[in-house]
N, C-alpha and C. Protein backbone atom coordinates (compact mmCIF):
# COMPACT_ATOMS: atom_id res chain seq x y z
N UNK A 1 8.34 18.01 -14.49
CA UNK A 1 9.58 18.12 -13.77
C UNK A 1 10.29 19.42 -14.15
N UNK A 2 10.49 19.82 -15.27
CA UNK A 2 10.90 21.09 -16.10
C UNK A 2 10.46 22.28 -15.45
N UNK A 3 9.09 22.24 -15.62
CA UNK A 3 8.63 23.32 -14.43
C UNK A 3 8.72 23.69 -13.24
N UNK A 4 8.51 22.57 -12.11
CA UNK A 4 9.05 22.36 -11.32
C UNK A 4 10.66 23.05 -10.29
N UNK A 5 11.82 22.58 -11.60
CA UNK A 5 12.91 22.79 -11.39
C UNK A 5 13.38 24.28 -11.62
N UNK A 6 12.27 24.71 -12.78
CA UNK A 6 12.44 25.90 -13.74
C UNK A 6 11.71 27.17 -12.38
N UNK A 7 11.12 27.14 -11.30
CA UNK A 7 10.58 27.49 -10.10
C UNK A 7 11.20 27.51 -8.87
N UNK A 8 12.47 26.35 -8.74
CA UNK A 8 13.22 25.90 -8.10
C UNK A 8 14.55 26.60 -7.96
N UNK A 9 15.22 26.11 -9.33
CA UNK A 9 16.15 26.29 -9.79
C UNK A 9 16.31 27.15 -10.72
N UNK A 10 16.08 28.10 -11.50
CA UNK A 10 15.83 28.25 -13.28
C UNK A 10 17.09 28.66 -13.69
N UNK A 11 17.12 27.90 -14.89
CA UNK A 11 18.68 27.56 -15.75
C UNK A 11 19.04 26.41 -15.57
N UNK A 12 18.65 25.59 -14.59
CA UNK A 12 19.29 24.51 -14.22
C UNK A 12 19.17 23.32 -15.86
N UNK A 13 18.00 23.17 -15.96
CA UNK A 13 17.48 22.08 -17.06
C UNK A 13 17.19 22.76 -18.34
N UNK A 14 17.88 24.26 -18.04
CA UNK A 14 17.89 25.14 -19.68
C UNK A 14 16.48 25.11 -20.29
N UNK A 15 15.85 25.73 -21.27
CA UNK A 15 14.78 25.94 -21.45
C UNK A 15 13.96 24.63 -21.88
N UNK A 16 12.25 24.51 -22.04
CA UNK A 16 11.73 23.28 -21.86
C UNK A 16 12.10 23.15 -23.22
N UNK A 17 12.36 23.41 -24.39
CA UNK A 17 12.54 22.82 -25.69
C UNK A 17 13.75 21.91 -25.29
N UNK A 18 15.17 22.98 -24.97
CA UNK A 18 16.33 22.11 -25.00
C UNK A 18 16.18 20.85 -23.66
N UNK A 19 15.16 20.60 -22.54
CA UNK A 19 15.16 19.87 -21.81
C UNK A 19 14.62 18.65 -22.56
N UNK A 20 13.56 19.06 -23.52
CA UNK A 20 12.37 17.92 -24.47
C UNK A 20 13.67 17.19 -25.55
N UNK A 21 14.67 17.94 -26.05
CA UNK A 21 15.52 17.31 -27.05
C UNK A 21 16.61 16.60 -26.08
N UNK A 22 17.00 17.16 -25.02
CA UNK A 22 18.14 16.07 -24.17
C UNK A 22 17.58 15.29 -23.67
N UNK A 23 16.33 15.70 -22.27
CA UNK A 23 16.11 14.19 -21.36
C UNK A 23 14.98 13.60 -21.69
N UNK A 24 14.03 14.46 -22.02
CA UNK A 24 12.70 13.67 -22.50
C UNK A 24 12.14 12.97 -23.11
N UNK A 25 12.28 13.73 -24.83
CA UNK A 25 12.44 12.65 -25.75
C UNK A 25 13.17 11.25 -25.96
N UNK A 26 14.81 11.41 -25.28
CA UNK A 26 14.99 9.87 -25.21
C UNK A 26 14.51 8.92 -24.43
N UNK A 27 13.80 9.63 -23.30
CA UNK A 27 13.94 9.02 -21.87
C UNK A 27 12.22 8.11 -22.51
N UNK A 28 11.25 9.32 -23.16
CA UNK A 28 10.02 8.07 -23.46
C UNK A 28 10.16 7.77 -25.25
N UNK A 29 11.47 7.55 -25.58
CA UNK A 29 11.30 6.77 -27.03
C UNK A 29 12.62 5.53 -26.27
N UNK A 30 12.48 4.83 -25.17
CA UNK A 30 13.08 4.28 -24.51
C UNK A 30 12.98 2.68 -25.27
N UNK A 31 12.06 2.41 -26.49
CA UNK A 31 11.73 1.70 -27.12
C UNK A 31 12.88 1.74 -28.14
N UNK A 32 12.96 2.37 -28.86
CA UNK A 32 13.61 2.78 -30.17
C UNK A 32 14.99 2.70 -29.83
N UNK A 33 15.14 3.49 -28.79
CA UNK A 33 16.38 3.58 -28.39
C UNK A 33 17.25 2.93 -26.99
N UNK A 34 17.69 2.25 -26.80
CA UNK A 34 17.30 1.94 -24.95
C UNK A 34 18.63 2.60 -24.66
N UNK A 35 20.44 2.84 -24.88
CA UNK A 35 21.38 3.15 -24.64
C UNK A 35 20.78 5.09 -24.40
N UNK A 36 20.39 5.48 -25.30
CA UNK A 36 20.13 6.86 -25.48
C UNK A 36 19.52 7.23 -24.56
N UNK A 37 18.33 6.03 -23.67
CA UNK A 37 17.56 6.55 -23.12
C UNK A 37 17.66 6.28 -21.29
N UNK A 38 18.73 5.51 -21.10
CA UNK A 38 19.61 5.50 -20.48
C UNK A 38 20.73 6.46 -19.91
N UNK A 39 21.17 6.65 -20.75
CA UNK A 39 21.68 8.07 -21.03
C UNK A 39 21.49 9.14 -20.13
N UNK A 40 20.23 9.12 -21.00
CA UNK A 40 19.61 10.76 -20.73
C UNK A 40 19.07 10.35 -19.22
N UNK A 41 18.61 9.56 -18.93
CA UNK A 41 17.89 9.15 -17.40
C UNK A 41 18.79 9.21 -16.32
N UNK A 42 19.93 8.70 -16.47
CA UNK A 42 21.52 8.87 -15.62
C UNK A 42 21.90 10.41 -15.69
N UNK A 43 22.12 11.61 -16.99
CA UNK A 43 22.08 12.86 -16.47
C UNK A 43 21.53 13.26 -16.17
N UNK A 44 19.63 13.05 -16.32
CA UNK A 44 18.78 13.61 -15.61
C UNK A 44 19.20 13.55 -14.37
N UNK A 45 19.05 12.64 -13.42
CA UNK A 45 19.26 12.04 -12.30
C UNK A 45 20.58 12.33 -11.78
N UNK A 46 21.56 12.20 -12.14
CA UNK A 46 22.97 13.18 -11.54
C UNK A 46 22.85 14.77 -11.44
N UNK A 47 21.94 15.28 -12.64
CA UNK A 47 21.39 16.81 -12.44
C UNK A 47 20.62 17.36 -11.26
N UNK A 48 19.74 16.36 -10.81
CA UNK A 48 18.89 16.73 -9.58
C UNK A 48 19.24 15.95 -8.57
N UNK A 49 19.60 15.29 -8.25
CA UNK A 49 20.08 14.53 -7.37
C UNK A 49 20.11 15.33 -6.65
N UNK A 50 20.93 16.18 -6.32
CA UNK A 50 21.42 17.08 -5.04
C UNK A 50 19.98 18.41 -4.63
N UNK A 51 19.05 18.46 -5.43
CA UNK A 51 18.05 18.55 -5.14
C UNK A 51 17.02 17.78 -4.28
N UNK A 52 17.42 16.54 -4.42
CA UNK A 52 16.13 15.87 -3.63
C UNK A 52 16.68 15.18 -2.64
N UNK A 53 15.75 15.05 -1.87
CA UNK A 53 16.42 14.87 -0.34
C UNK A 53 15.35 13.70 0.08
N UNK A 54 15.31 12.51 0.58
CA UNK A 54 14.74 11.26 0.64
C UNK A 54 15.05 10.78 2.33
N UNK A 55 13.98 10.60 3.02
CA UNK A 55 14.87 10.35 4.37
C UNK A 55 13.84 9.67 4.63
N UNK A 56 14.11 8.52 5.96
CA UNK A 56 13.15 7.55 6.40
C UNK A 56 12.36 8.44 7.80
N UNK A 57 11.56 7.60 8.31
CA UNK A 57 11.10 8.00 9.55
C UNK A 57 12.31 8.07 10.73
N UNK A 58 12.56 7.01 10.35
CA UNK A 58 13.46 6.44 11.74
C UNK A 58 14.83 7.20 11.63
N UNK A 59 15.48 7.51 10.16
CA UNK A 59 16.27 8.90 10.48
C UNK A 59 16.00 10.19 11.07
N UNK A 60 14.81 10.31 11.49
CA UNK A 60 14.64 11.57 11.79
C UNK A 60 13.99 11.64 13.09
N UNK A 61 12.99 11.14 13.47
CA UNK A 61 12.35 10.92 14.53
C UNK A 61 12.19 9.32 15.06
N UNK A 62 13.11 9.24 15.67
CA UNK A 62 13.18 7.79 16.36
C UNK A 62 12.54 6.98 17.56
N UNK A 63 12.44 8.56 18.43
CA UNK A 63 11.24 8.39 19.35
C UNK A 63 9.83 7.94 18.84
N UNK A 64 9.32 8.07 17.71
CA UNK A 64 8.38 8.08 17.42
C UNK A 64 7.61 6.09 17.02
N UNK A 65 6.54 5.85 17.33
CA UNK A 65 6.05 4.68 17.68
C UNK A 65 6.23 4.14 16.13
N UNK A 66 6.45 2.86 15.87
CA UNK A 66 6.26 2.15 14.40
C UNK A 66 4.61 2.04 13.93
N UNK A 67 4.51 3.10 12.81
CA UNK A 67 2.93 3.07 12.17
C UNK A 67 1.86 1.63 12.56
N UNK A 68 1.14 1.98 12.68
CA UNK A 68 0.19 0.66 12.68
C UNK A 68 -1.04 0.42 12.06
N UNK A 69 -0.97 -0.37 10.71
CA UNK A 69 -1.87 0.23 10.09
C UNK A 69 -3.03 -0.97 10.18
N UNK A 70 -4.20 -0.91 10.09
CA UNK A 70 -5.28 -1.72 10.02
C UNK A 70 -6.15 -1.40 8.77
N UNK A 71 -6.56 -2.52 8.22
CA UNK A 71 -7.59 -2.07 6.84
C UNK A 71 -8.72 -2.92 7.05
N UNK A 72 -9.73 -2.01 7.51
CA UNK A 72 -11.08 -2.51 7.62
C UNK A 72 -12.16 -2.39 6.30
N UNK A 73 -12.74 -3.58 6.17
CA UNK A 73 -13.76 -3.58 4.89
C UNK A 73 -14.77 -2.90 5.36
N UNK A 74 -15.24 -1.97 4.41
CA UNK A 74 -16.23 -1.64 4.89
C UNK A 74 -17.91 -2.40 3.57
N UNK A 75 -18.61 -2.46 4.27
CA UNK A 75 -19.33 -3.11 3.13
C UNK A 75 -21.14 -1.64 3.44
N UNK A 76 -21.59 -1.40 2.07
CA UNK A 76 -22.17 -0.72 1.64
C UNK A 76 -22.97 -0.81 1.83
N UNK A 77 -24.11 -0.42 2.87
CA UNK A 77 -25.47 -0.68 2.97
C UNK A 77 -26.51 -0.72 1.48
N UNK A 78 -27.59 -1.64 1.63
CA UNK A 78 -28.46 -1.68 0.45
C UNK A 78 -28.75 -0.33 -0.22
N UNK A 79 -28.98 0.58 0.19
CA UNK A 79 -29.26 2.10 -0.07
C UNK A 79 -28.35 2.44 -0.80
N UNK A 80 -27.67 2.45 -0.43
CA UNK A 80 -26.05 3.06 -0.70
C UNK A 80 -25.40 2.53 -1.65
N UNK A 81 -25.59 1.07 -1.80
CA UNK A 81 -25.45 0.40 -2.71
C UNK A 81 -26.33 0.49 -3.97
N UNK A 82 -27.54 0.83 -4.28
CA UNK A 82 -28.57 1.06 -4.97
C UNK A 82 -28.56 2.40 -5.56
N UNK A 83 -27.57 3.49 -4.68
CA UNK A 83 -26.87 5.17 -5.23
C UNK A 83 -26.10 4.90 -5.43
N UNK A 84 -24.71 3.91 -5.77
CA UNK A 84 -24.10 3.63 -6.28
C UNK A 84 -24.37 3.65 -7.59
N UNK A 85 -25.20 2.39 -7.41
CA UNK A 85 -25.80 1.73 -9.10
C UNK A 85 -26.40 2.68 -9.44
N UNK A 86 -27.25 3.38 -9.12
CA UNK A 86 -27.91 4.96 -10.24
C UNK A 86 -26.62 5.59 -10.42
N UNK A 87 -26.13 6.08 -9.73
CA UNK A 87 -24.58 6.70 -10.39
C UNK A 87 -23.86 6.21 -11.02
N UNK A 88 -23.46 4.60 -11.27
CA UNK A 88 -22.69 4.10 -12.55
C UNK A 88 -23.45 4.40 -13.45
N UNK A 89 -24.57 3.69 -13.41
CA UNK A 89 -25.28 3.48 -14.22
C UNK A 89 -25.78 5.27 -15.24
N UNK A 90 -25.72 6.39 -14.33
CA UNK A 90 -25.48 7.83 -15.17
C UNK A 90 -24.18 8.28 -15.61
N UNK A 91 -23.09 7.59 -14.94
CA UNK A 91 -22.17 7.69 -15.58
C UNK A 91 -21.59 7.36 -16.52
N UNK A 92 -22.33 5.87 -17.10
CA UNK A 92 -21.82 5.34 -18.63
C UNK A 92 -22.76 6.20 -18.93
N UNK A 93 -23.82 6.51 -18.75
CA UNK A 93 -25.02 6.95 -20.02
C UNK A 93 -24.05 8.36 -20.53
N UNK A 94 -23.29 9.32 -19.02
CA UNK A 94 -22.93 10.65 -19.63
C UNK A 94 -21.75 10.26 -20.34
N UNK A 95 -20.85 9.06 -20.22
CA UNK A 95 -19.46 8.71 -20.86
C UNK A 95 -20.15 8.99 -22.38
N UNK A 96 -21.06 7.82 -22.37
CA UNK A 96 -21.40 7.23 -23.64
C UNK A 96 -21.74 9.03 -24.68
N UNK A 97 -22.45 9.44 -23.91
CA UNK A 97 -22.87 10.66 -24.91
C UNK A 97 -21.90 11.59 -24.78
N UNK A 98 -20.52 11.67 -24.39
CA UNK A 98 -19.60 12.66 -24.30
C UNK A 98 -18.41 11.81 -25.98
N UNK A 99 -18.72 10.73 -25.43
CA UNK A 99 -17.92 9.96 -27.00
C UNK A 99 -18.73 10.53 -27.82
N UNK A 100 -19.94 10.93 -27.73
CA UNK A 100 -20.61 11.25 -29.40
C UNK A 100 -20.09 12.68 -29.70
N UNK A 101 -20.26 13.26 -28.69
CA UNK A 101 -20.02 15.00 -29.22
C UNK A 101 -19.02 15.83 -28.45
N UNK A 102 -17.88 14.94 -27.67
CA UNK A 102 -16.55 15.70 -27.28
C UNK A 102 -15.56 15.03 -27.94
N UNK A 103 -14.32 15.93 -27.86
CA UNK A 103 -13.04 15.09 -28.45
C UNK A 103 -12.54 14.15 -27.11
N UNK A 104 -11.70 13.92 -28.15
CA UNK A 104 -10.86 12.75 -27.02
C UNK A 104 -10.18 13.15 -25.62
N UNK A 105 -9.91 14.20 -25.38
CA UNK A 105 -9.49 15.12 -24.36
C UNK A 105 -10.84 15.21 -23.23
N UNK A 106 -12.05 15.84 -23.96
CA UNK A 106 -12.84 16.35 -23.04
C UNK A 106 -13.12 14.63 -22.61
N UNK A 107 -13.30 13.94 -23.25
CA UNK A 107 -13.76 12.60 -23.10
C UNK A 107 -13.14 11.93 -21.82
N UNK A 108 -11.98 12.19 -21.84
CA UNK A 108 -11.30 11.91 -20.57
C UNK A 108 -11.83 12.06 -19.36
N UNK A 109 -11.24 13.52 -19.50
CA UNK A 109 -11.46 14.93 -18.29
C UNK A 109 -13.13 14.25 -17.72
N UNK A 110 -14.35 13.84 -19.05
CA UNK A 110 -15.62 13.09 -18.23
C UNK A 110 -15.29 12.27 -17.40
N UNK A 111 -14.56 11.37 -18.18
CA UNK A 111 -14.85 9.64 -17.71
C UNK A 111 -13.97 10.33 -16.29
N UNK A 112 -12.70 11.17 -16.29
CA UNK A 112 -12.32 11.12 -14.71
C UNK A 112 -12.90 11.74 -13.48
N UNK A 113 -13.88 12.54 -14.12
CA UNK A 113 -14.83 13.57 -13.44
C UNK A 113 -16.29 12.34 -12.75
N UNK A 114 -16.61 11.75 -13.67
CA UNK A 114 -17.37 10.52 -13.23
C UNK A 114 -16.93 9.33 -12.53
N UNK A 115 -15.65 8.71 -12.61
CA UNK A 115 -14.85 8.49 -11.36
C UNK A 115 -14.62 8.74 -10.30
N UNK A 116 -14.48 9.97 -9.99
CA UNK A 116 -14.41 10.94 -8.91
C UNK A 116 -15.58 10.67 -8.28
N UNK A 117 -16.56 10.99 -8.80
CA UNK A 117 -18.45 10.95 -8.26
C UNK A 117 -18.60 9.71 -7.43
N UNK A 118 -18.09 8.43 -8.13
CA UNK A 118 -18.12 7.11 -8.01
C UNK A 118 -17.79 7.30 -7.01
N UNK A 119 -16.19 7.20 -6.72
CA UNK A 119 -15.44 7.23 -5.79
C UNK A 119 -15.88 7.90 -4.32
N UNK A 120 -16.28 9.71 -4.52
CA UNK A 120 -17.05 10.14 -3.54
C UNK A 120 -18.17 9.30 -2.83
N UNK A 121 -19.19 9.11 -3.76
CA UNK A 121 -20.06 8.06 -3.28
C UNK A 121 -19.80 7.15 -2.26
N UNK A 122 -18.95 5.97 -2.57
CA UNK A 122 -18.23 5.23 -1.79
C UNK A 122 -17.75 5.76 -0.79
N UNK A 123 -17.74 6.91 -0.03
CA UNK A 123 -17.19 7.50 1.24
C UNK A 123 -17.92 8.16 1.75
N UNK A 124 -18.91 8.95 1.14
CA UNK A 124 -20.19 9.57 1.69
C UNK A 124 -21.43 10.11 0.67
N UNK A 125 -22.85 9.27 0.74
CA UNK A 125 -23.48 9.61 -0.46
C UNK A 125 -23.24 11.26 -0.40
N UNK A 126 -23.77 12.22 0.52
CA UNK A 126 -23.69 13.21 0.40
C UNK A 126 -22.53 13.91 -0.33
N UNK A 127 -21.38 13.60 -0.78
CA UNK A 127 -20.75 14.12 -1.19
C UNK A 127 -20.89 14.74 -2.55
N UNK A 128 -21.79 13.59 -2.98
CA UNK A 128 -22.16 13.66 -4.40
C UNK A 128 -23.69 14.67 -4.75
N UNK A 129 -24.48 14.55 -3.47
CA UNK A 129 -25.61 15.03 -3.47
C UNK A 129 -25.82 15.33 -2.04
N UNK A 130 -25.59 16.61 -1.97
CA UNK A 130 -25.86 16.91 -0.61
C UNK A 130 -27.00 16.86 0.15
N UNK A 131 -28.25 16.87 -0.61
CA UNK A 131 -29.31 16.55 -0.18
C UNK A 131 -29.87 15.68 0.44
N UNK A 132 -29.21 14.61 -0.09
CA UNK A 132 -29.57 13.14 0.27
C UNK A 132 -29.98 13.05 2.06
N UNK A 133 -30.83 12.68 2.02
CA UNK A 133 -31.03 11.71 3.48
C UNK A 133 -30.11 10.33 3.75
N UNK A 134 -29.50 9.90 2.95
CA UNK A 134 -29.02 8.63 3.21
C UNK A 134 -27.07 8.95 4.64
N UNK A 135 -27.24 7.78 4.93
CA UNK A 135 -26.54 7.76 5.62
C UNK A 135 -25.05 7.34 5.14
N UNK A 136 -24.34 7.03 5.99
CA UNK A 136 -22.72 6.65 4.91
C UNK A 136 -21.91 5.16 6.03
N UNK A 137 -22.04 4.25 6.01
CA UNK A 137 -21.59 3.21 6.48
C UNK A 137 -20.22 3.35 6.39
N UNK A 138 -19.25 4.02 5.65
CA UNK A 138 -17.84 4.18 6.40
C UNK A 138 -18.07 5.20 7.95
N UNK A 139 -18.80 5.94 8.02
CA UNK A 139 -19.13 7.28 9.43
C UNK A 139 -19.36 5.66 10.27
N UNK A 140 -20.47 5.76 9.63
CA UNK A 140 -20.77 4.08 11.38
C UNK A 140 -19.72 3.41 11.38
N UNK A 141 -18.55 3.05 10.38
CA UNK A 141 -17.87 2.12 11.25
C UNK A 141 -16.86 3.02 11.68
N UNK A 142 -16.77 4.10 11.04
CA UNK A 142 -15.66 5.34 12.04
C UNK A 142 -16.36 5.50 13.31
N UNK A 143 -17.40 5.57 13.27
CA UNK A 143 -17.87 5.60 15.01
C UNK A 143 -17.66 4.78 15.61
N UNK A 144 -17.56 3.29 15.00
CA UNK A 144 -17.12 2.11 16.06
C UNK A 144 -15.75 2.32 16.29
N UNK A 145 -15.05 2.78 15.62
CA UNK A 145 -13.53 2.21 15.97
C UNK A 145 -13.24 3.66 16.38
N UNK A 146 -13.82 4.78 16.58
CA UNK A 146 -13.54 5.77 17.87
C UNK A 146 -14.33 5.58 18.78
N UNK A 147 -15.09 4.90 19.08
CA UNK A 147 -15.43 4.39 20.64
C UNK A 147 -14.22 3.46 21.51
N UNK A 148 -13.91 2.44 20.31
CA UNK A 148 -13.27 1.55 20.97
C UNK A 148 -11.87 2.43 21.49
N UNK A 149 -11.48 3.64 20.46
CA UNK A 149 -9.79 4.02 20.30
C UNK A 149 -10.36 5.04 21.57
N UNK A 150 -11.61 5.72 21.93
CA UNK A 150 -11.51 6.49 23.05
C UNK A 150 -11.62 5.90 24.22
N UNK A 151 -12.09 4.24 24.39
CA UNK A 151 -11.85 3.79 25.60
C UNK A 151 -10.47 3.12 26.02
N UNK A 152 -9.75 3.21 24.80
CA UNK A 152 -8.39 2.60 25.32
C UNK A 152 -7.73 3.60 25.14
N UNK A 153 -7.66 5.04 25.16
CA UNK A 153 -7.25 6.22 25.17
C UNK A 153 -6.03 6.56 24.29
N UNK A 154 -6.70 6.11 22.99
CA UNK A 154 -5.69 6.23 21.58
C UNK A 154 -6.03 7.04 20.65
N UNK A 155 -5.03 7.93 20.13
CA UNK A 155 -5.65 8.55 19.04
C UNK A 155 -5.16 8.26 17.42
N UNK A 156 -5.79 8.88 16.50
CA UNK A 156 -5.82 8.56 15.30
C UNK A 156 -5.82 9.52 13.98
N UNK A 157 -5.21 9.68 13.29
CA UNK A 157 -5.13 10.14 12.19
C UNK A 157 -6.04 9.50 11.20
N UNK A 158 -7.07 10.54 10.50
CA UNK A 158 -7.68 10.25 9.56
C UNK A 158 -7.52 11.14 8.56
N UNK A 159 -7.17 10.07 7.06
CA UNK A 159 -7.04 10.94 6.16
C UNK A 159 -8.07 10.87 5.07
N UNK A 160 -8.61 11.89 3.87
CA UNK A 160 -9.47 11.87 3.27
C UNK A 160 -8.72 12.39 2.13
N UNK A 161 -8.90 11.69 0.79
CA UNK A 161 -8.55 12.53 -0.48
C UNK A 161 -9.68 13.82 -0.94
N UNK A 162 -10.52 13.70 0.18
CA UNK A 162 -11.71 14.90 0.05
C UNK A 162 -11.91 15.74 1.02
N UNK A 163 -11.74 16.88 0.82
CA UNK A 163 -11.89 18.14 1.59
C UNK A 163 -13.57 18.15 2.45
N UNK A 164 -14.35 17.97 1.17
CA UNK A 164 -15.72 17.69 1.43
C UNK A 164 -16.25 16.79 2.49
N UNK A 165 -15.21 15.29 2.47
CA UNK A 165 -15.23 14.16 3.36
C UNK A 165 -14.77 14.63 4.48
N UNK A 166 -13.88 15.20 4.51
CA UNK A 166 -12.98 15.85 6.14
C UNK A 166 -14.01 16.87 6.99
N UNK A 167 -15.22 17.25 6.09
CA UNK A 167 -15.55 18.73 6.64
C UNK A 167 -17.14 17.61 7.36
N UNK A 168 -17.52 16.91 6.05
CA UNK A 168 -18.30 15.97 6.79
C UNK A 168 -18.02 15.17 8.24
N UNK A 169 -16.93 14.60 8.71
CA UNK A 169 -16.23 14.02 9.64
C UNK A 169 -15.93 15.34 10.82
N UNK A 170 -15.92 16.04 10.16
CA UNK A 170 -15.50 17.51 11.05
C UNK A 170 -17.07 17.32 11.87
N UNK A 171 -17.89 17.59 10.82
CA UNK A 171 -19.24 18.11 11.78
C UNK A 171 -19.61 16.80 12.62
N UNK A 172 -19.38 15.71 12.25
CA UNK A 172 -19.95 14.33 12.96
C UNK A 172 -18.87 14.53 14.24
N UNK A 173 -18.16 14.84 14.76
CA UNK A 173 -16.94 14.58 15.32
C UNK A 173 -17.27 15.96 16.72
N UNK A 174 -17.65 16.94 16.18
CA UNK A 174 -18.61 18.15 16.56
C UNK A 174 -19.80 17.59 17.66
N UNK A 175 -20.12 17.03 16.51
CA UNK A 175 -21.77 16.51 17.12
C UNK A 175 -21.52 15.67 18.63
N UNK A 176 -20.75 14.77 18.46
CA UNK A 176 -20.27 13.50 19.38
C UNK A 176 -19.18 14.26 20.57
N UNK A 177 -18.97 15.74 20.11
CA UNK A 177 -18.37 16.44 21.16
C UNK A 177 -17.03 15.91 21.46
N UNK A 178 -16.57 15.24 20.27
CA UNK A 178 -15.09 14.68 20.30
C UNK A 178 -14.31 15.85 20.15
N UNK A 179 -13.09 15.87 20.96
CA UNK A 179 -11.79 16.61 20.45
C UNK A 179 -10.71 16.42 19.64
N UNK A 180 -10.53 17.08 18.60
CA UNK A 180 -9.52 16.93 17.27
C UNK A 180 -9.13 18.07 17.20
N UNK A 181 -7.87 17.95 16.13
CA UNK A 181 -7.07 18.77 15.15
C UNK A 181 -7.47 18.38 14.02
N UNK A 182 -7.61 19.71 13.12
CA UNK A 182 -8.17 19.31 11.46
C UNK A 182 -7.47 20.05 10.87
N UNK A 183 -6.87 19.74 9.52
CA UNK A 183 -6.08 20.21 8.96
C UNK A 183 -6.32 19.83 7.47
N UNK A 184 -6.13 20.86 7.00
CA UNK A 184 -6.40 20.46 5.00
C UNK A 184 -5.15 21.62 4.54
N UNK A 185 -5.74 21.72 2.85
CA UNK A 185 -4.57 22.20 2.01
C UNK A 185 -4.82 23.63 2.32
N UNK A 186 -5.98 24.01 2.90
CA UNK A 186 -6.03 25.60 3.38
C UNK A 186 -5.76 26.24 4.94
N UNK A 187 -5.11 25.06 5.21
CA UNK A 187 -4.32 25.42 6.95
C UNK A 187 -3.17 26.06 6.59
């Protein structure tokens, strides 16, 4: 937040030492202390306040339709499911040997880096291995539910925490000669 404000604002929260001895330190020894840390959380928060600006949908654009959200399961074909399991299954082996010969830091930074993999997986094997021949059972059921959304002439926002996943969906979307807008953190 210090930084942040210090980019924003600078002077506002005075330098990060004197910010660590007023709001920080009390705010996480909130144990030890709870009045102190109170305190400091109420001037934090009267300090920026007038910085942050919080608004609903419906304050701003009212014309606009109420979200509609649907959550479809998607379930993992055998394949896919079976590159899963080789990928947990290399991912404790690399956890396990990063506890023997990294510190506790790099140890992390693994286990979240092997998360990530996991996670990719689950959205498109290729993400993880571009090579792969295998296919990705979230794409097939995105193809079902843009057939159905192009015969009832609806469109849709799709979002991806992966650049990689968006560019994949890009080319499938290409292929099928669909029309979109694509947009990432480099638009």
């Amino acid at each position: 937040m210090w930084s942040l404000f210090r980019f924003i604002t600078p002077g506002l929260l005075g330098n990060v030492k004197r910010f660590g001895q007023r709001y920080a330190l009390p705010i996480e020894n909130v144990k030890e202390d709870k009045l102190a840390a109170r305190k400091a959380s109420l001037g934090l928060k009267a300090l920026i306040q007038p910085f942050i600006l919080r608004r609903m949908k419906s304050q701003v654009l009212t014309e606009l339709p109420a979200r509609t959200e649907i959550n479809i399961h998607v379930e993992l074909s055998v394949k896919e499911q079976n590159f899963y399991e080789a990928l947990r299954r290399n991912a404790v082996e690399n956890i396990t040997n990063a506890t023997k010969t990294a510190n506790e830091g790099e140890q992390r930074i693994k286990m979240l880096a092997e998360l990530i993999k996991l996670r990719q997986a689950c959205c498109h094997p290729k993400l993880v291995m571009p090579e792969t021949p295998l296919g990705s059972s979230k794409l097939a059921a995105l193809d079902e539910l843009l057939d159905e959304l192009q015969k009832n002439n609806h469109k849709a926002l799709i979002f991806s925490q992966f650049v990689g996943h968006l560019q994949i969906i890009k080319a499938h979307l290409d292929s099928r000669s669909i029309q979109y807008q694509y947009l990432d953190g480099s638009t």
